[in-house]
N, C-alpha and C. Protein backbone atom coordinates (compact mmCIF):
# COMPACT_ATOMS: atom_id res chain seq x y z
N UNK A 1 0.85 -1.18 0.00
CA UNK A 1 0.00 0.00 0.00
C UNK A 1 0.89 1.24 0.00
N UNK A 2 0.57 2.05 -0.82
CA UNK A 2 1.28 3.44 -0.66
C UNK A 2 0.84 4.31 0.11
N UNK A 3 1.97 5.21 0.60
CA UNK A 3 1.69 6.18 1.98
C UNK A 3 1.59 7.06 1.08
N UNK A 4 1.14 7.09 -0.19
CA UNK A 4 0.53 8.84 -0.69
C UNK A 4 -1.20 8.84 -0.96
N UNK A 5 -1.26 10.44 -0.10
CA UNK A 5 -2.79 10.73 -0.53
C UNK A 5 -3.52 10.44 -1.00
N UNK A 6 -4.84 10.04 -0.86
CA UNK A 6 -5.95 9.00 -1.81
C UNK A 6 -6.19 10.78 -3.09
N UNK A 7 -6.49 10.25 -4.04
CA UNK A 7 -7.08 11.34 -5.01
C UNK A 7 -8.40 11.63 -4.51
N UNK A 8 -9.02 11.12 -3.89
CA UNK A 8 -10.52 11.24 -3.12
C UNK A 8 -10.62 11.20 -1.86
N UNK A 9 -10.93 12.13 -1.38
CA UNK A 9 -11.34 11.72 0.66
C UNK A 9 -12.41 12.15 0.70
N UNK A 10 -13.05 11.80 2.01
CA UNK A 10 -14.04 11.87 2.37
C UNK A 10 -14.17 13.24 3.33
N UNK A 11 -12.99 13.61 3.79
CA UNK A 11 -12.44 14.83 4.71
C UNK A 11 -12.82 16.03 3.65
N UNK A 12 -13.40 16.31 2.18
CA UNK A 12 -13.18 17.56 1.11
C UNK A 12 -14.14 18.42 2.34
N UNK A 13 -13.02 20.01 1.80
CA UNK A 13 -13.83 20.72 2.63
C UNK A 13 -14.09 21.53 1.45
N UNK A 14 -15.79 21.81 1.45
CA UNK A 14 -16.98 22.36 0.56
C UNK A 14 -16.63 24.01 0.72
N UNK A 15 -16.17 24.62 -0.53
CA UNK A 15 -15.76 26.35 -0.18
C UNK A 15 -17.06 26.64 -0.65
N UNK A 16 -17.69 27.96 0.14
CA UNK A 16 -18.67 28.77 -0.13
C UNK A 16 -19.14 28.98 -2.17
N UNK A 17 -17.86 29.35 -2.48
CA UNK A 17 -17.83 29.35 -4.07
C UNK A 17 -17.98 28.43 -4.94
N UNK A 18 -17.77 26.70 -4.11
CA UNK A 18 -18.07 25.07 -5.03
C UNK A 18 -19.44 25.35 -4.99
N UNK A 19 -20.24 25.77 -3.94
CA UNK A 19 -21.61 25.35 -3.78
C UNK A 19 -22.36 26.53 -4.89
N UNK A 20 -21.75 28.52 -4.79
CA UNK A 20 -22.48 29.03 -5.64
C UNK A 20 -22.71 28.77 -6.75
N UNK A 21 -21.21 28.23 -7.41
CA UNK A 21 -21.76 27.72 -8.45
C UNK A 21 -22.50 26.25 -8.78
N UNK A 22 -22.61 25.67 -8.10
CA UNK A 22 -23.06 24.38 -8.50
C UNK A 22 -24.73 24.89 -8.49
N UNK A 23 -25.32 25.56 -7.85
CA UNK A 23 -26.26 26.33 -7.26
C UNK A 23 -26.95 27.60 -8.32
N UNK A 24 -25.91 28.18 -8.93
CA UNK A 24 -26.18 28.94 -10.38
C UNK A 24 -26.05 28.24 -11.44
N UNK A 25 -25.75 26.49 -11.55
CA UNK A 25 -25.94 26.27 -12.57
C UNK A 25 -27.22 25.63 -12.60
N UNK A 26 -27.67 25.32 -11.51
CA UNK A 26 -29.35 24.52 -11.12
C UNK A 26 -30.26 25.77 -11.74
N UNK A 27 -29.78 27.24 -10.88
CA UNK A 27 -30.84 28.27 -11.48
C UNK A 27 -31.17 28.42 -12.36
N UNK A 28 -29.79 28.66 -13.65
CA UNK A 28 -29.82 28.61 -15.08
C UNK A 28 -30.51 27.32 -15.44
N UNK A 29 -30.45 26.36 -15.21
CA UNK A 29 -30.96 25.03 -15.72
C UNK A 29 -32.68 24.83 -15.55
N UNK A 30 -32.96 25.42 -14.35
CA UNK A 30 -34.41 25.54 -14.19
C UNK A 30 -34.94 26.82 -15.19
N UNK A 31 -34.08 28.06 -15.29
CA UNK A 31 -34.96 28.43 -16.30
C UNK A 31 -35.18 28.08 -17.15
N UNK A 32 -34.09 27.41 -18.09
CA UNK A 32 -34.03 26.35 -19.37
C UNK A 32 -35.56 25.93 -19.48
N UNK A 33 -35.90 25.04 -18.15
CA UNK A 33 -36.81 23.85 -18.09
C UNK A 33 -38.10 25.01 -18.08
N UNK A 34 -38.24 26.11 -17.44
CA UNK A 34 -39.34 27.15 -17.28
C UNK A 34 -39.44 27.61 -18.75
N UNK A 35 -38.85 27.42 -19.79
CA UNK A 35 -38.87 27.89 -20.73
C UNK A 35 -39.25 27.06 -21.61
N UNK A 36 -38.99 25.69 -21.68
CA UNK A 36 -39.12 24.55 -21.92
C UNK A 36 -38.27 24.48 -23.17
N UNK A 37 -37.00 25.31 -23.11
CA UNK A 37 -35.80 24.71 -23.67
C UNK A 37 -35.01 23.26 -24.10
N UNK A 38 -35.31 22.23 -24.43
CA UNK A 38 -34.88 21.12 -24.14
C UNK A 38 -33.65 21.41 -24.93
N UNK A 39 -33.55 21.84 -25.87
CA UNK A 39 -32.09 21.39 -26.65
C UNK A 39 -31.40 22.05 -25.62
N UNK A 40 -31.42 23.24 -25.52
CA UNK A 40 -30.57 23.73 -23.85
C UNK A 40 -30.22 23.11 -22.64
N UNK A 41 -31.27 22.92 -22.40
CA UNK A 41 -31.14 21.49 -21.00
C UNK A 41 -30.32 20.47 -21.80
N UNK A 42 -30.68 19.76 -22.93
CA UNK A 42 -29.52 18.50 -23.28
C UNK A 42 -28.01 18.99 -23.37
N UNK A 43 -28.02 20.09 -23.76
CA UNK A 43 -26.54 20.81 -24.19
C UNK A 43 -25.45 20.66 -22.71
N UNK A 44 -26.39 20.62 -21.47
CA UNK A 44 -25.81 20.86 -19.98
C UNK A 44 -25.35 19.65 -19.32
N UNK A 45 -26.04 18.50 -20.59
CA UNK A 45 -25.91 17.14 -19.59
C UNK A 45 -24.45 16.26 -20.10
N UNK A 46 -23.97 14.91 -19.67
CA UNK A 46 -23.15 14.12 -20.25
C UNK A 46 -23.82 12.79 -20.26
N UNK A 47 -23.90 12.62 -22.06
CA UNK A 47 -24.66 11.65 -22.18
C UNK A 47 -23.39 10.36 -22.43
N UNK A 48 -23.67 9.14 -22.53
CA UNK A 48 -25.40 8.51 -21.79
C UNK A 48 -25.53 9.06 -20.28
N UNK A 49 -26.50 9.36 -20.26
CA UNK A 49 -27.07 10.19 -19.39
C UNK A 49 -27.96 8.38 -18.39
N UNK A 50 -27.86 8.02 -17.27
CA UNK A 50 -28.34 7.23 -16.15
C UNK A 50 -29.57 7.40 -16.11
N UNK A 51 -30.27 6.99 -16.28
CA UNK A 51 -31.69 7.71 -15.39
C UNK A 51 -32.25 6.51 -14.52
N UNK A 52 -32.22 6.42 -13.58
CA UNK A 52 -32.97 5.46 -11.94
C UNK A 52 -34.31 5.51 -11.77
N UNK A 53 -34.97 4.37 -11.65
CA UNK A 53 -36.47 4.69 -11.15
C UNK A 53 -36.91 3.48 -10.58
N UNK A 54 -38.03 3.45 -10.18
CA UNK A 54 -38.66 2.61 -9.85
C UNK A 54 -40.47 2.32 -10.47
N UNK A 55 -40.58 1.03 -10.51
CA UNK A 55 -41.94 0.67 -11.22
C UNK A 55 -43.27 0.75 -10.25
N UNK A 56 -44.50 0.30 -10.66
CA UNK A 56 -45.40 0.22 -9.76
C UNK A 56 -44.98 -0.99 -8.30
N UNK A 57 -44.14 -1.75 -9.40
CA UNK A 57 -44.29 -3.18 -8.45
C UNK A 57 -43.14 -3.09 -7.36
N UNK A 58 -42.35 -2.05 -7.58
CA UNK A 58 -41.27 -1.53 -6.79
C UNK A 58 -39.71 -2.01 -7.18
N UNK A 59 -40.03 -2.10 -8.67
CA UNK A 59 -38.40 -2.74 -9.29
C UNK A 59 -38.29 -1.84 -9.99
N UNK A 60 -36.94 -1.65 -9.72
CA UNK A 60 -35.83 -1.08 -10.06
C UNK A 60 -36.08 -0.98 -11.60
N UNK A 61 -36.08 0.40 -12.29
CA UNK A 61 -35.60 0.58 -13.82
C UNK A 61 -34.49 1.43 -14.05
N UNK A 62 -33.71 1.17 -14.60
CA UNK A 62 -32.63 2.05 -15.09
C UNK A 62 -32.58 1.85 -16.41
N UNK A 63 -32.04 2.93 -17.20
CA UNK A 63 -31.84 3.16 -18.93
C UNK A 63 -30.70 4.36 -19.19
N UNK A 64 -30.33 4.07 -19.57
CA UNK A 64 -29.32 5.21 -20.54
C UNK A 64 -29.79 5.45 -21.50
N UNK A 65 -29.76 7.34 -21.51
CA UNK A 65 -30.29 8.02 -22.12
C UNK A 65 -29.43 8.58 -23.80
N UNK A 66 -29.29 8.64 -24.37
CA UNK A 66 -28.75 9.62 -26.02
C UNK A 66 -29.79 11.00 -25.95
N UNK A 67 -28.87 11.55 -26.17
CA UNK A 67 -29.37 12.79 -26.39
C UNK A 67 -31.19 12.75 -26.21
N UNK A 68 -31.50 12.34 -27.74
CA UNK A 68 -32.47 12.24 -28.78
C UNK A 68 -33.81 11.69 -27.74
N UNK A 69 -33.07 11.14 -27.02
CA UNK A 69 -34.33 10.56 -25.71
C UNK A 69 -34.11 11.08 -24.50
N UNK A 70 -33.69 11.99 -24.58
CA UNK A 70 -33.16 13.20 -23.15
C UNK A 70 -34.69 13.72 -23.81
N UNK A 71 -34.58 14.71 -25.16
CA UNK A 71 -34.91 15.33 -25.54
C UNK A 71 -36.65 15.17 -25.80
N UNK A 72 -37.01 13.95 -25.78
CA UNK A 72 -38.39 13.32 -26.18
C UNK A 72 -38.59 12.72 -25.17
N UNK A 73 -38.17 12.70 -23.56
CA UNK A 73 -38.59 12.29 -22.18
C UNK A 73 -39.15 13.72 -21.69
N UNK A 74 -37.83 14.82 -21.86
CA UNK A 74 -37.99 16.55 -21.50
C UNK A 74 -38.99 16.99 -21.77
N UNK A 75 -39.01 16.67 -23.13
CA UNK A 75 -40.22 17.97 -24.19
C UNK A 75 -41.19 17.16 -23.60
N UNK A 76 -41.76 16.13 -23.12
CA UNK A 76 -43.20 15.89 -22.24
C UNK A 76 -43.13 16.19 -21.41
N UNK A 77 -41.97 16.62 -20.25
CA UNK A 77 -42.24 16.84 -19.04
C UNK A 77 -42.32 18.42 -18.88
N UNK A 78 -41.72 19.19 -19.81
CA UNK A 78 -41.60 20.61 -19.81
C UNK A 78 -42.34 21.31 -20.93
N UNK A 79 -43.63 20.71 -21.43
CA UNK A 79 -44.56 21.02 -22.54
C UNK A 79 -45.60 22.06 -21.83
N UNK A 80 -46.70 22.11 -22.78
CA UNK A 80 -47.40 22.74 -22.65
C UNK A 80 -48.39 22.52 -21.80
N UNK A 81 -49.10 23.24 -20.70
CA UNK A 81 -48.92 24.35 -20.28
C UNK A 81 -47.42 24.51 -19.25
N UNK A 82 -46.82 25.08 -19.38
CA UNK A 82 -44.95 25.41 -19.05
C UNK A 82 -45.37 24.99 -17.03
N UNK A 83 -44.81 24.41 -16.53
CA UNK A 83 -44.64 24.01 -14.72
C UNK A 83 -44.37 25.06 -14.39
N UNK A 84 -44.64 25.81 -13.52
CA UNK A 84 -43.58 26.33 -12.39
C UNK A 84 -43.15 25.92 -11.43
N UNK A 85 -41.87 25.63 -11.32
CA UNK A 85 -41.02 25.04 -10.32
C UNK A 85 -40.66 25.86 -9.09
N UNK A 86 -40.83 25.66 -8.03
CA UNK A 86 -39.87 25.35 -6.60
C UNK A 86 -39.11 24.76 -6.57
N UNK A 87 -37.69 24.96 -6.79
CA UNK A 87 -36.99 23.86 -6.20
C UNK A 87 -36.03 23.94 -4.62
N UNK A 88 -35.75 23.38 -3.92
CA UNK A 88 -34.76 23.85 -2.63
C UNK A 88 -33.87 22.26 -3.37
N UNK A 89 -32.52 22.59 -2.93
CA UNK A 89 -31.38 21.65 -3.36
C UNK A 89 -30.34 21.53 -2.66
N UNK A 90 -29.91 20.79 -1.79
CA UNK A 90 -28.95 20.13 -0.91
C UNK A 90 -27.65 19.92 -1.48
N UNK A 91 -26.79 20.17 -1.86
CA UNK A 91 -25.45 19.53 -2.63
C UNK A 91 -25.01 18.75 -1.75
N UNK A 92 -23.93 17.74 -2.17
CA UNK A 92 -23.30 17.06 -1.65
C UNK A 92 -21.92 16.77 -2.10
N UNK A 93 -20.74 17.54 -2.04
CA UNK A 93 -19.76 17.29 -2.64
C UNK A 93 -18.67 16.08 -2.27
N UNK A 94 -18.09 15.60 -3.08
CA UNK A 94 -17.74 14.37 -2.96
C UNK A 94 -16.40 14.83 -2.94
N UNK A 95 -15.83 15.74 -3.97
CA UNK A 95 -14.76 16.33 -4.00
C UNK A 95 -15.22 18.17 -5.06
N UNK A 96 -14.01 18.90 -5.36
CA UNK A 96 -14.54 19.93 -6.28
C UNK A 96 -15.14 19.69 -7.35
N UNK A 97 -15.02 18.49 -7.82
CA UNK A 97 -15.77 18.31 -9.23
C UNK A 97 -16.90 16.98 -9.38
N UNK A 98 -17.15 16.88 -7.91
CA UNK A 98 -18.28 15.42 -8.36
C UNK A 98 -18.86 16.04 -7.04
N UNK A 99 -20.34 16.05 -7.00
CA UNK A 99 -21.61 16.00 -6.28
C UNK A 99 -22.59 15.57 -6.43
N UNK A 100 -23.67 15.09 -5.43
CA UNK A 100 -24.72 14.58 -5.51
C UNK A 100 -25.51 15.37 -5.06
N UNK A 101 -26.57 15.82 -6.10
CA UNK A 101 -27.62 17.51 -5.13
C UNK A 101 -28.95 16.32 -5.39
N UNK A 102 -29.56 16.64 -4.07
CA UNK A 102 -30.90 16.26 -3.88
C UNK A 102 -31.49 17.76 -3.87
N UNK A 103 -32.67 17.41 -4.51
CA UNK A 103 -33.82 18.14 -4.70
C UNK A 103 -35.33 17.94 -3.88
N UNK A 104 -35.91 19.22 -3.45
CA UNK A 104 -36.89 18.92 -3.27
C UNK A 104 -37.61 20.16 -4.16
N UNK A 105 -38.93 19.87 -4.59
CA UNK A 105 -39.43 19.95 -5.93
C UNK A 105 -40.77 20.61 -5.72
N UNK A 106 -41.53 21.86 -5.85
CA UNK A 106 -42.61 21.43 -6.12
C UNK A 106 -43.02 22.12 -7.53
N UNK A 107 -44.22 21.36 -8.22
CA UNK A 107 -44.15 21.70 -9.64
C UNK A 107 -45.77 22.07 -9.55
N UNK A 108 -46.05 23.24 -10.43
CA UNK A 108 -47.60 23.55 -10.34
C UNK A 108 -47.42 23.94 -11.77
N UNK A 109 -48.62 23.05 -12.23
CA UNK A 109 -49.16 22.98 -13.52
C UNK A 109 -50.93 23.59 -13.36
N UNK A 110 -51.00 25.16 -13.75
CA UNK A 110 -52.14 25.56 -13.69
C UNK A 110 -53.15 25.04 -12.37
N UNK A 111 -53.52 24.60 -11.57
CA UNK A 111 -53.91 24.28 -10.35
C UNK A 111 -53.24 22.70 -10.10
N UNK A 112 -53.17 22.06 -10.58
CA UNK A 112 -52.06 21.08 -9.96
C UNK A 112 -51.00 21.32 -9.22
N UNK A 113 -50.75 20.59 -8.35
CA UNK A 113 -49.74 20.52 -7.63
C UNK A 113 -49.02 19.62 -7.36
N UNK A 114 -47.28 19.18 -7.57
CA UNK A 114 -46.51 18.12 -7.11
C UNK A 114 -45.66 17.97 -6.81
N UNK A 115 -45.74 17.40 -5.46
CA UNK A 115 -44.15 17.39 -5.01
C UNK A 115 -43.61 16.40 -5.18
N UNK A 116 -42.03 16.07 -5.15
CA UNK A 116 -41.41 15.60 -5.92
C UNK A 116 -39.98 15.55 -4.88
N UNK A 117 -39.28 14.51 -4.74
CA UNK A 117 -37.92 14.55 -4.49
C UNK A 117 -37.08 13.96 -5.50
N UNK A 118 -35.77 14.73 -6.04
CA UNK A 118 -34.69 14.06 -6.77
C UNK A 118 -33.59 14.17 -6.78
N UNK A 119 -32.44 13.16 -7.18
CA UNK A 119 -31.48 13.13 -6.91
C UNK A 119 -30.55 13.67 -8.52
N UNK A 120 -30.03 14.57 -8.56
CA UNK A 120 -28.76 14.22 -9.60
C UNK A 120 -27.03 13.70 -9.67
N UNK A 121 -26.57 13.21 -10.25
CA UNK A 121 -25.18 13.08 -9.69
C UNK A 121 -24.22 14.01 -11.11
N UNK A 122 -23.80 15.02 -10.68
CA UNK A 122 -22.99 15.85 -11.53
C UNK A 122 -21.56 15.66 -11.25
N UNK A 123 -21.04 16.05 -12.61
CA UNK A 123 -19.29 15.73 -12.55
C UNK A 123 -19.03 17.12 -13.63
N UNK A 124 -17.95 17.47 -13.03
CA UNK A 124 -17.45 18.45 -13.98
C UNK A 124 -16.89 18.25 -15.56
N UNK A 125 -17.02 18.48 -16.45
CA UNK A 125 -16.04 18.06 -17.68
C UNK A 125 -15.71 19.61 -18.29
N UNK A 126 -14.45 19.66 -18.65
CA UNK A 126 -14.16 21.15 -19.10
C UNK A 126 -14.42 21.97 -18.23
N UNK A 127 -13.89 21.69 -17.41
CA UNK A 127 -14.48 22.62 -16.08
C UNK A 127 -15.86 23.21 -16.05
N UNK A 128 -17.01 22.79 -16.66
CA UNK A 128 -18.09 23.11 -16.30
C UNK A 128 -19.21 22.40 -15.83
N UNK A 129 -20.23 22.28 -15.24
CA UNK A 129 -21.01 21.13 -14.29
C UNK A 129 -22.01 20.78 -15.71
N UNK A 130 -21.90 19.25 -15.52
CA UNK A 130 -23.21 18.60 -16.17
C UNK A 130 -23.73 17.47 -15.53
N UNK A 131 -24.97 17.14 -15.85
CA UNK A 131 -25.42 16.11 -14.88
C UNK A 131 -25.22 14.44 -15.78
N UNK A 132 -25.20 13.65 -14.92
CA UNK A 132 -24.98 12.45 -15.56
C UNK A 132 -25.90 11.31 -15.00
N UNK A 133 -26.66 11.69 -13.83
CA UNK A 133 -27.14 10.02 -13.83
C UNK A 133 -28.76 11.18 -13.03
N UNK A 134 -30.00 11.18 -13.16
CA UNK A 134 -31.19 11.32 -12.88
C UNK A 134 -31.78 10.38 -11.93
N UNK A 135 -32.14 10.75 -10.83
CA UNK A 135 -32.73 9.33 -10.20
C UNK A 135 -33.79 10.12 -9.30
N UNK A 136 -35.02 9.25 -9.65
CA UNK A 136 -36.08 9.82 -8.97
C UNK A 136 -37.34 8.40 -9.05
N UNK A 137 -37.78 8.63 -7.68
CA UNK A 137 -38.99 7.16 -7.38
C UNK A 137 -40.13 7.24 -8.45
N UNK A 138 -40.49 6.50 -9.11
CA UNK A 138 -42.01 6.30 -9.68
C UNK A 138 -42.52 6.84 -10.79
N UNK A 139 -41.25 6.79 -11.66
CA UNK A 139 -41.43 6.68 -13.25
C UNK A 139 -40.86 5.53 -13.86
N UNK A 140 -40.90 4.09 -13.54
CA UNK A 140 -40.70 3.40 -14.11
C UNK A 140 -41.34 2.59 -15.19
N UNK A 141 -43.47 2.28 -14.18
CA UNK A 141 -44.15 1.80 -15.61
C UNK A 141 -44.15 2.60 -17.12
N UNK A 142 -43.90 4.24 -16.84
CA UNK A 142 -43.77 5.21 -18.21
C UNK A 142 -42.75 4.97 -18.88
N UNK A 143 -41.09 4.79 -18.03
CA UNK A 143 -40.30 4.43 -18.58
C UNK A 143 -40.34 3.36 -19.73
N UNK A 144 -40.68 1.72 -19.21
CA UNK A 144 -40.93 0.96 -19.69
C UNK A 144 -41.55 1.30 -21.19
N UNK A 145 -42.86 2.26 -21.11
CA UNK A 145 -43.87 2.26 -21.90
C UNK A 145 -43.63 2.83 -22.75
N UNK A 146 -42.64 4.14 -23.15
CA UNK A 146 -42.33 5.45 -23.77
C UNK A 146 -41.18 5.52 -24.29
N UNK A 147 -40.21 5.32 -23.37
CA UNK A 147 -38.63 5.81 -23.73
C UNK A 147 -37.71 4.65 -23.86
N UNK A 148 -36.96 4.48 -24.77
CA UNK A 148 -36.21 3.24 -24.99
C UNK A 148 -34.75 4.19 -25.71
N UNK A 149 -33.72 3.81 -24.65
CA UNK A 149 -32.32 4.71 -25.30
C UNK A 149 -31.83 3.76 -26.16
């Protein structure tokens, strides 16, 4: 075993400035979605893109995403009539360039209302944040039904 530094600890200490930005890029990204930008939102992510869920029956779905089905999962979820989002978001840095932000969510569609918890796991590339793996409970029978990467 070598006595040099792991490239990863668990000791990272989180500077005020990792979190603003990780935090202005959620803002920018939600307006994207308020706008219902999708080619914008895909432009932010690193595909294959993860996406986690779960079914009615409580199993596990996962799929990797291409662009092209980022883009035709989005444009239904950010269509017409446009959500307005709440979001509050927790980061979790792992080190300066990998975090896990949980979300809590609420989305109002003209008198609807839904709350929502989710997880993203972002990694830096080119020094700028994109997300890479989506994970959120209880879109799996749609998954199944709709989206195939």
């Amino acid at each position: 075993m070598s006595d040099q530094s792991p490239i990863t600890s668990a000791a990272y200490t989180t500077e005020d400035e990792d979190v603003t930005r990780l935090l202005d890029w959620f803002t920018a990204y939600d307006a994207l979605a308020e706008r219902g930008d999708v080619e914008r939102m895909a432009d932010v992510a690193l595909f294959p893109l993860t996406v986690t869920t779960n079914d009615s029956a409580g199993e596990c779905v996962t799929q990797q995403w291409d662009r092209a089905t980022f883009i035709q999962a989005m444009g239904a979820a950010v269509g017409e009539p446009r959500p307005r989002l709440d979001n509050h978001r927790r980061p979790v840095f792992l080190n300066a360039d990998l975090a896990v932000v949980v979300t809590d969510s609420t989305v109002t569609t003209g008198e609807q209302v839904q709350h929502m918890r989710y997880v993203d796991v972002m990694a830096k590339t080119g020094g700028e944040w994109r997300f890479t793996s989506m994970i959120q409970a209880g879109w799996g029978d749609m998954l199944r039904g709709a989206f195939s990467a």
